[in-house]
Protein backbone atom coordinates (compact mmCIF):
# COMPACT_ATOMS: atom_id res chain seq x y z
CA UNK A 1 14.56 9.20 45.21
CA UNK A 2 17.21 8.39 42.88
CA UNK A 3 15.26 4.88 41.24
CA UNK A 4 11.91 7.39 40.92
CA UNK A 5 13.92 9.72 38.52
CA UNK A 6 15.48 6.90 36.89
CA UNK A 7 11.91 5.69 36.31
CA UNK A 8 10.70 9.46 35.19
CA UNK A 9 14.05 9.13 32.87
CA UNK A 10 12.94 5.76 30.86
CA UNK A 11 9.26 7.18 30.92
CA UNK A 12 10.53 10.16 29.12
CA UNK A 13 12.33 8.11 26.53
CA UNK A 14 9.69 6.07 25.53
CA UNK A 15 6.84 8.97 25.57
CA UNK A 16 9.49 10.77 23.08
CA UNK A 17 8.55 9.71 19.75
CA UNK A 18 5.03 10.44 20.60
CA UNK A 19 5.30 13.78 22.04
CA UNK A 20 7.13 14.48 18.97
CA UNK A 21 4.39 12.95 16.91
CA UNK A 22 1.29 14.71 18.60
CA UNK A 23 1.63 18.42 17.45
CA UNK A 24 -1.73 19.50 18.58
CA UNK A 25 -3.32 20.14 15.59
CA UNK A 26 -5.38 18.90 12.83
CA UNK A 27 -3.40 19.78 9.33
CA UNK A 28 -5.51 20.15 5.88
CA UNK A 29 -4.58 18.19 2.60
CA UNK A 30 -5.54 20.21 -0.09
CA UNK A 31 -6.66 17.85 -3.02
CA UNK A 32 -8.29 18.05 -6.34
CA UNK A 33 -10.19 15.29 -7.61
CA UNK A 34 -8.19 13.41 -9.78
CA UNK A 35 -8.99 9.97 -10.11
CA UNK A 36 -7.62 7.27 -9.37
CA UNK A 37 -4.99 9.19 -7.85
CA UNK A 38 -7.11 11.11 -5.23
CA UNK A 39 -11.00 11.56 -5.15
CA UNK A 40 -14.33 11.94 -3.33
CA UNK A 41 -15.79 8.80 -2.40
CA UNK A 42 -19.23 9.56 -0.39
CA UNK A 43 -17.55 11.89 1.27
CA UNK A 44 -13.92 10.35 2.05
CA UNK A 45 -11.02 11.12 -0.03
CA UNK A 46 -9.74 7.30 -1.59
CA UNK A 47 -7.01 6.95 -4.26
CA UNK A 48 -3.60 5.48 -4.95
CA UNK A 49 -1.88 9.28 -3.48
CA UNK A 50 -4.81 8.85 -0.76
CA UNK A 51 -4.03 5.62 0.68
CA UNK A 52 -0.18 6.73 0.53
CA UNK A 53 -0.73 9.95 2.71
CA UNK A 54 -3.46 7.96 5.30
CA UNK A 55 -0.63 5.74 5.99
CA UNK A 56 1.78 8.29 6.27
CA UNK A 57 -0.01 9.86 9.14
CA UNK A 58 -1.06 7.08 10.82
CA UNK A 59 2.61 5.55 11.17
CA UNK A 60 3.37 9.10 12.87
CA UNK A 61 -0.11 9.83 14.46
CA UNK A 62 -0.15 13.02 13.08
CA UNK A 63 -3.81 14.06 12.37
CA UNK A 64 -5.06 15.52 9.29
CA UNK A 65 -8.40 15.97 6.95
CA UNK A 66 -8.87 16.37 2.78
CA UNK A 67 -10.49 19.01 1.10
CA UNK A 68 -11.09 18.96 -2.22
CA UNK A 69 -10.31 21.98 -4.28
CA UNK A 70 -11.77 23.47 -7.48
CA UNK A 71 -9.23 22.28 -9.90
CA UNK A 72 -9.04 25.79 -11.54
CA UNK A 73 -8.69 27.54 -8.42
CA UNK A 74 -6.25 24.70 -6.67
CA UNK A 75 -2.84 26.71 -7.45
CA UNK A 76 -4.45 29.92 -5.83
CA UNK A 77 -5.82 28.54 -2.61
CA UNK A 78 -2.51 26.17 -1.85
CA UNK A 79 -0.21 29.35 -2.23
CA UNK A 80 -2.39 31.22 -0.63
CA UNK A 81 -2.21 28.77 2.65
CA UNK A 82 -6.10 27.97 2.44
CA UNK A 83 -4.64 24.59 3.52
CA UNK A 84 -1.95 23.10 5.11
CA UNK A 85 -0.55 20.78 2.61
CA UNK A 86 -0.74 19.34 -0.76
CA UNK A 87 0.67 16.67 -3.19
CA UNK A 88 1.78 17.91 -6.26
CA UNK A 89 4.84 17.68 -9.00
CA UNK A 90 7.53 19.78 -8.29
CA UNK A 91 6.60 22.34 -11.62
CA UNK A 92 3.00 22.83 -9.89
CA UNK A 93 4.67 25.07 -7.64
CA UNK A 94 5.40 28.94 -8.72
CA UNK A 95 5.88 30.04 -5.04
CA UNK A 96 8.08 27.49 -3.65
CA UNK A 97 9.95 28.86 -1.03
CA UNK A 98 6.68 29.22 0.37
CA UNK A 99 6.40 25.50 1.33
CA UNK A 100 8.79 22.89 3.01
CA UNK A 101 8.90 20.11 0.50
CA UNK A 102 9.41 16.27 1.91
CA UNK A 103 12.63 14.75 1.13
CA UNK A 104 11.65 11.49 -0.21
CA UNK A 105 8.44 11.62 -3.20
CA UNK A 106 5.18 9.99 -1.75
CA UNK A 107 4.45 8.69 -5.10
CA UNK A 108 5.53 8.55 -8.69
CA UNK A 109 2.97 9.28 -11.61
CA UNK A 110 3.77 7.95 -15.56
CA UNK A 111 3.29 10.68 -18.22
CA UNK A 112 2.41 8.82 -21.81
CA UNK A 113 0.92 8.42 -25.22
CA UNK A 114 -1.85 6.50 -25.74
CA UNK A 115 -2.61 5.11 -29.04
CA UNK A 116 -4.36 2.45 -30.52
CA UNK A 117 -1.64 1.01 -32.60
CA UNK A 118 0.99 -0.62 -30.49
CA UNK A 119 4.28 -0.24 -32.53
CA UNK A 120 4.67 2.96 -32.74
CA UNK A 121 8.14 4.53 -32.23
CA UNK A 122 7.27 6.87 -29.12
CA UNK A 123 9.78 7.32 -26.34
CA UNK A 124 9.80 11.20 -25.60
CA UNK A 125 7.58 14.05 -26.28
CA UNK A 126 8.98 15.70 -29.48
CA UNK A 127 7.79 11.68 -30.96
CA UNK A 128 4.28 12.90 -30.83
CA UNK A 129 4.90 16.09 -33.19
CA UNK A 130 4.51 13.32 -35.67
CA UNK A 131 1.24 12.48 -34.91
CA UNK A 132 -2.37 13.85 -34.51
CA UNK A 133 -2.70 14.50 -30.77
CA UNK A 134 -5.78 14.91 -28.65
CA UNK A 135 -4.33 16.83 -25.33
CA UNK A 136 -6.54 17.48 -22.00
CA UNK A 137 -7.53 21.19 -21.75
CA UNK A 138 -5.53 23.68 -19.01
CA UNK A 139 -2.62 20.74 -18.68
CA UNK A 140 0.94 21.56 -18.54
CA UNK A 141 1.53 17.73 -17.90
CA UNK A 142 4.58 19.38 -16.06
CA UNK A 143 6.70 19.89 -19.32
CA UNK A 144 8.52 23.00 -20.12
CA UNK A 145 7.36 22.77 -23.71
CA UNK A 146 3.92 23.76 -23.99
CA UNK A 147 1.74 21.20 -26.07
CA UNK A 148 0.22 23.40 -29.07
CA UNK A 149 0.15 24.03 -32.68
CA UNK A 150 2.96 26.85 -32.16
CA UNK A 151 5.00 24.68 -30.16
CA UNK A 152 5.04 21.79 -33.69
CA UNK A 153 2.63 19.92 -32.29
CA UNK A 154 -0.86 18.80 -35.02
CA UNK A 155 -3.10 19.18 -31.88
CA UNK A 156 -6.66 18.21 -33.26
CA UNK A 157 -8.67 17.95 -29.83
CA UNK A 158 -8.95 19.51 -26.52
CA UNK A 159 -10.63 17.70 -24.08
CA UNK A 160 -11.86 18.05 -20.95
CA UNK A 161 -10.66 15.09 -19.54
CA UNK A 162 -9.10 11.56 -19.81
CA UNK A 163 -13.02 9.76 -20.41
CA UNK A 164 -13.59 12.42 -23.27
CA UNK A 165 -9.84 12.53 -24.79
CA UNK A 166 -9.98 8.05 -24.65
CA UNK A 167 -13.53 8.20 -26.35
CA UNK A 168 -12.01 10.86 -29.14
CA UNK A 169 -9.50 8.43 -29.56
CA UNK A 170 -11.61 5.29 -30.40
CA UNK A 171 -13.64 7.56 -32.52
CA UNK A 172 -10.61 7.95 -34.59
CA UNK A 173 -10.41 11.82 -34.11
CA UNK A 174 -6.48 11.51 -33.61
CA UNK A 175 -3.36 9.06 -33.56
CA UNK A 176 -2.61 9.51 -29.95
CA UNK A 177 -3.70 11.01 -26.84
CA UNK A 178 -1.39 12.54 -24.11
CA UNK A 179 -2.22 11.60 -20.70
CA UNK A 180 -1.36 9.65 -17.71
CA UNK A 181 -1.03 6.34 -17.19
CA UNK A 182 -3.06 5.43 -13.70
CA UNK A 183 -6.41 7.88 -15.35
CA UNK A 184 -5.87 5.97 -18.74
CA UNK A 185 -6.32 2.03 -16.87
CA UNK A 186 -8.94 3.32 -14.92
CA UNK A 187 -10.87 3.74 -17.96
CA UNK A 188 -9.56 0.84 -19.95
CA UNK A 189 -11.05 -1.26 -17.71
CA UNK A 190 -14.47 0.10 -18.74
CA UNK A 191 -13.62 -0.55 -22.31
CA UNK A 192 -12.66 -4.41 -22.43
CA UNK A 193 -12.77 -4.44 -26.45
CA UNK A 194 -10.54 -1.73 -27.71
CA UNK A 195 -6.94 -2.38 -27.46
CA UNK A 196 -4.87 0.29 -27.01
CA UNK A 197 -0.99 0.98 -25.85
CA UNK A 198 0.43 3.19 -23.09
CA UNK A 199 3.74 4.41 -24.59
CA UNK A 200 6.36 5.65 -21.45
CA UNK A 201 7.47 9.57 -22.12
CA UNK A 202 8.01 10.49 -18.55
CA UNK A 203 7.72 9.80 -14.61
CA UNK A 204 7.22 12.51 -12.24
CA UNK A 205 7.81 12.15 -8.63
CA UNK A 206 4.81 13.64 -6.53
CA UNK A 207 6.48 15.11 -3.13
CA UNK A 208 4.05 16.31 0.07
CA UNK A 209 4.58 20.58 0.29
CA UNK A 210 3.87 22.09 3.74
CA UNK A 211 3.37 25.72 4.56
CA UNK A 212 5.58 26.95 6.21
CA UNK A 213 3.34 29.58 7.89
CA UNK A 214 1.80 26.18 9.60
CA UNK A 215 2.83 26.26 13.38
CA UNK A 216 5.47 23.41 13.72
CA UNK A 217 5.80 23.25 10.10
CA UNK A 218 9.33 22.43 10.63
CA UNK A 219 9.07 19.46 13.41
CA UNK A 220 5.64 18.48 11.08
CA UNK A 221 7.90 17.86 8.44
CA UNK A 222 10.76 15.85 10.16
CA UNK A 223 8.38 13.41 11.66
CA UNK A 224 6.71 13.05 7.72
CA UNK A 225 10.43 12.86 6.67
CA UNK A 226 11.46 10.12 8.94
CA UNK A 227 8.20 8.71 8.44
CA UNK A 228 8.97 8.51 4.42
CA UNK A 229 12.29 7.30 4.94
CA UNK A 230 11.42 4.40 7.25
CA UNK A 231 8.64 3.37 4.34
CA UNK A 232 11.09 3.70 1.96
């Protein structure tokens, strides 16, 4: 009797971290396509942010599935718990205390100036009040100044994105464009023959928010916590 609930006793032990792992339900990622950082790929999500969060779940077999949001709409449908999680900057959120927030960031993202001179004296954003900027339309690039003619900034384009803002820039319709770093080498790489520089303004860690209306959201986010911190 006794050795069969010593046996039961190790069993238990060992089936512990994976009873504590399988919570019974499939969790939502709530992304917005955002190459090279997260996007649609024939129907699976693939990116730098991607490939963090797959492995993130599969070190904890925790279970989970993407669904990509209409970038306009993506604030509204995470806070309004349309998904389970997402993977966002810290001044993306409004409604915070909605969401348990990981303790570690899953990834870091580099805020810049890019320009097609390369010695330029550009180390902070109040630098590019100096310059003509092309900016990307709807971006807060997570700054608490806001990136417009009222704010002292000579903002002569809007564009709709880093492919249009790059090809304004080789045109010559400004000195600089404000963007981030992984979009910007994505599309270097398509353009071999124009040299352009990446100047450093910021970094922005990207942390993993869970709602907390999610059932288990707390134990969810221990075993993503200690998953993070044994990756670290």
């Amino acid at each position: 009797m006794r050795s069969s609930i010593f046996v039961v006793f190790i069993l238990f032990i060992f089936l512990q971290p994976a009873m504590a792992a399988n919570t019974g339900q499939l969790l939502t990622w709530g992304y917005v396509n955002f190459p090279p950082y997260h996007y649609d790929n024939n129907g699976k999500v693939q990116g730098a942010i991607a490939d963090q969060i797959n492995a993130i779940f599969k070190s904890t077999n925790l279970e989970y599935s993407a669904v990509e949001l209409p970038a306009k709409r993506a604030r509204l449908y995470i806070e309004e718990g349309r998904v389970d999680f997402s993977t966002v900057i810290e001044t993306f959120m409004t409604h915070s205390n909605k969401f348990l927030k990981s303790d570690l960031p899953i990834y870091r993202i580099r805020l810049g100036a890019i320009c097609q001179k390369d010695s330029l004296s550009i180390s902070n954003i109040a630098d590019l009040r100096e310059f003509e900027l092309i900016i990307i339309a709807g971006y807060s690039y997570g700054l608490e100044d806001k990136i417009d003619v009222k704010s002292g900034y000579d903002v002569v384009l809007s564009a709709q994105h880093h492919k249009q803002a790059i090809n304004a820039l080789i045109h010559n319709r400004g000195d600089c464009f404000l963007g981030y770093e992984g979009p910007y080498l994505s599309e270097k790489e398509k353009l071999p023959s124009h040299s352009m520089t990446f100047y450093l303004i910021e970094e922005f860690p990207v942390y993993l928010y869970l709602n907390k209306r999610h059932d288990n959201a707390e134990r969810v986010m221990r075993i993503i916590n200690n998953a993070l911190l044994a990756n670290n």
